[in-house]
C-alpha atoms as a PDB file:
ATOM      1  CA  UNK A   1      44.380-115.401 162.615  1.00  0.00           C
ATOM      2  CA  UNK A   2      41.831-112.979 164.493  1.00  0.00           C
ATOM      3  CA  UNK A   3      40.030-110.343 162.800  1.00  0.00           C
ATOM      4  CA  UNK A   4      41.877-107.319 165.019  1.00  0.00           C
ATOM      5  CA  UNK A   5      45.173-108.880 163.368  1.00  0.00           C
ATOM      6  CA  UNK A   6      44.722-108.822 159.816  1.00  0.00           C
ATOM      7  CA  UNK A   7      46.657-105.702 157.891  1.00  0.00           C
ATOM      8  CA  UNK A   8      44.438-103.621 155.818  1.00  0.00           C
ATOM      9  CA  UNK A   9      46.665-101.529 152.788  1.00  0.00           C
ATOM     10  CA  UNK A  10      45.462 -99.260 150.592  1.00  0.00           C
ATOM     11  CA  UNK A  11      48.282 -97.962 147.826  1.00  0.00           C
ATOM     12  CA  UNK A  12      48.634 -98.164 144.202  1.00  0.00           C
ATOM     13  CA  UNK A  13      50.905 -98.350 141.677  1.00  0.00           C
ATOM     14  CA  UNK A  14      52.971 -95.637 140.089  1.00  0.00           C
ATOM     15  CA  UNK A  15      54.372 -95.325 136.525  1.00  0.00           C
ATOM     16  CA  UNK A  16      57.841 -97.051 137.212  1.00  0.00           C
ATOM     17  CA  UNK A  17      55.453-100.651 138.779  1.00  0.00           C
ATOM     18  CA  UNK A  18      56.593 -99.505 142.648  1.00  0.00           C
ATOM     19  CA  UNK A  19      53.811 -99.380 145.260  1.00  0.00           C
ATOM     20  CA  UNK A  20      52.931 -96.364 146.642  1.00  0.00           C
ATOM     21  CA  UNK A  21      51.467 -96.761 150.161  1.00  0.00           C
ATOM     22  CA  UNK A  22      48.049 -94.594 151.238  1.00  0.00           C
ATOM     23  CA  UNK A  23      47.494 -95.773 154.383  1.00  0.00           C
ATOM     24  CA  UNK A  24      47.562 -98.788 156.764  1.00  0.00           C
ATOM     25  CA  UNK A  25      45.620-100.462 159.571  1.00  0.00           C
ATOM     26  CA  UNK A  26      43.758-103.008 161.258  1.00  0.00           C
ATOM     27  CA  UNK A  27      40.933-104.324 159.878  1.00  0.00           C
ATOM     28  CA  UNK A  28      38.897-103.687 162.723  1.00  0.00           C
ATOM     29  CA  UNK A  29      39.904-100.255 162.220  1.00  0.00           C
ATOM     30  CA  UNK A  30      39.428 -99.984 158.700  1.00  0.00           C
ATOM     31  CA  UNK A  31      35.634-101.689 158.072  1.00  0.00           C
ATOM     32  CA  UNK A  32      35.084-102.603 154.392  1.00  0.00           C
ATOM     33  CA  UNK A  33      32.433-100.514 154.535  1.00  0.00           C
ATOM     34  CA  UNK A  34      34.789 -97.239 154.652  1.00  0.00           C
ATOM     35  CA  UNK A  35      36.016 -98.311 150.938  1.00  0.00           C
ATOM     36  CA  UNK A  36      33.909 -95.756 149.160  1.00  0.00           C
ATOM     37  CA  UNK A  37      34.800 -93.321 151.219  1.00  0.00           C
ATOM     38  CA  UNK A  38      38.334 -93.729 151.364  1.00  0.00           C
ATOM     39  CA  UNK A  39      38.343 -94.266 147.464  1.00  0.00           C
ATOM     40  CA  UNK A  40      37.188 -90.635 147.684  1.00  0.00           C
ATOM     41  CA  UNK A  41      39.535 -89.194 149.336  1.00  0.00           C
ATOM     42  CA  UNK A  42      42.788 -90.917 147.653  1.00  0.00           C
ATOM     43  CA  UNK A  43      40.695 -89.590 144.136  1.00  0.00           C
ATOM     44  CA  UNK A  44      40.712 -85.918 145.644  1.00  0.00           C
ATOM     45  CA  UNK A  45      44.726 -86.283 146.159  1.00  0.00           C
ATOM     46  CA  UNK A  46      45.594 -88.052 142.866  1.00  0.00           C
ATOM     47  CA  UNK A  47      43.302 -86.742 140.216  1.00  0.00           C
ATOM     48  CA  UNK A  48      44.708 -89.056 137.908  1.00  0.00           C
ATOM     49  CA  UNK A  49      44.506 -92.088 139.838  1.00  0.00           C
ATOM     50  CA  UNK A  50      43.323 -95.300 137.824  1.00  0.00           C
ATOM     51  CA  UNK A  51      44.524 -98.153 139.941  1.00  0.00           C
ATOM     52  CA  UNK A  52      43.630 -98.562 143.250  1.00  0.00           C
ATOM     53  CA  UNK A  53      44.356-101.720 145.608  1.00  0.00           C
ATOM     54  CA  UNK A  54      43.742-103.190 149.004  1.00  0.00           C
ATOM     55  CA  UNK A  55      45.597-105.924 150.601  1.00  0.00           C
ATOM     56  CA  UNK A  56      43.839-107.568 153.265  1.00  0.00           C
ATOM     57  CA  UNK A  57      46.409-110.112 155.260  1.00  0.00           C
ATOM     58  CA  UNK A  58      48.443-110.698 152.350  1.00  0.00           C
ATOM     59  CA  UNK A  59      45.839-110.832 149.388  1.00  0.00           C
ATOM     60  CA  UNK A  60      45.584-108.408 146.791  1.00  0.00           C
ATOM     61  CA  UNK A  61      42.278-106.455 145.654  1.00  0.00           C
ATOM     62  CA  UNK A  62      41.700-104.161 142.907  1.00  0.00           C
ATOM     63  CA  UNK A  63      39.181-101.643 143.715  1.00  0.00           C
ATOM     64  CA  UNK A  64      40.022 -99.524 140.721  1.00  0.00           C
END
């Protein structure tokens, strides 16, 4: 699969286990490189925020 086709998800997970979406994108559009300052933005809207994740074409990462 190309690079410009690959999902990129950011969400995490709330008290009751359900995902809660952030955003979504390409991966060309979202550069792994924009983690940190994505990770400070989501921290801005949920204080309280102590998982984080990114799926990247259908694997799961946990950034916080």
């Amino acid at each position: 699969m190309q690079a410009q086709n690959k999902k990129v998800i950011y969400y995490y997970y709330d008290e009751a286990g359900n995902r809660r979406l952030l955003s979504i994108g390409n991966l060309d559009t979202y550069l792994l490189a924009d983690i940190k300052s994505r990770f400070d933005l989501y921290k801005k809207k949920i204080p309280d925020l102590d998982n984080l994740f990114v799926q990247i074409d259908g694997v799961e990462f946990k950034l916080l």
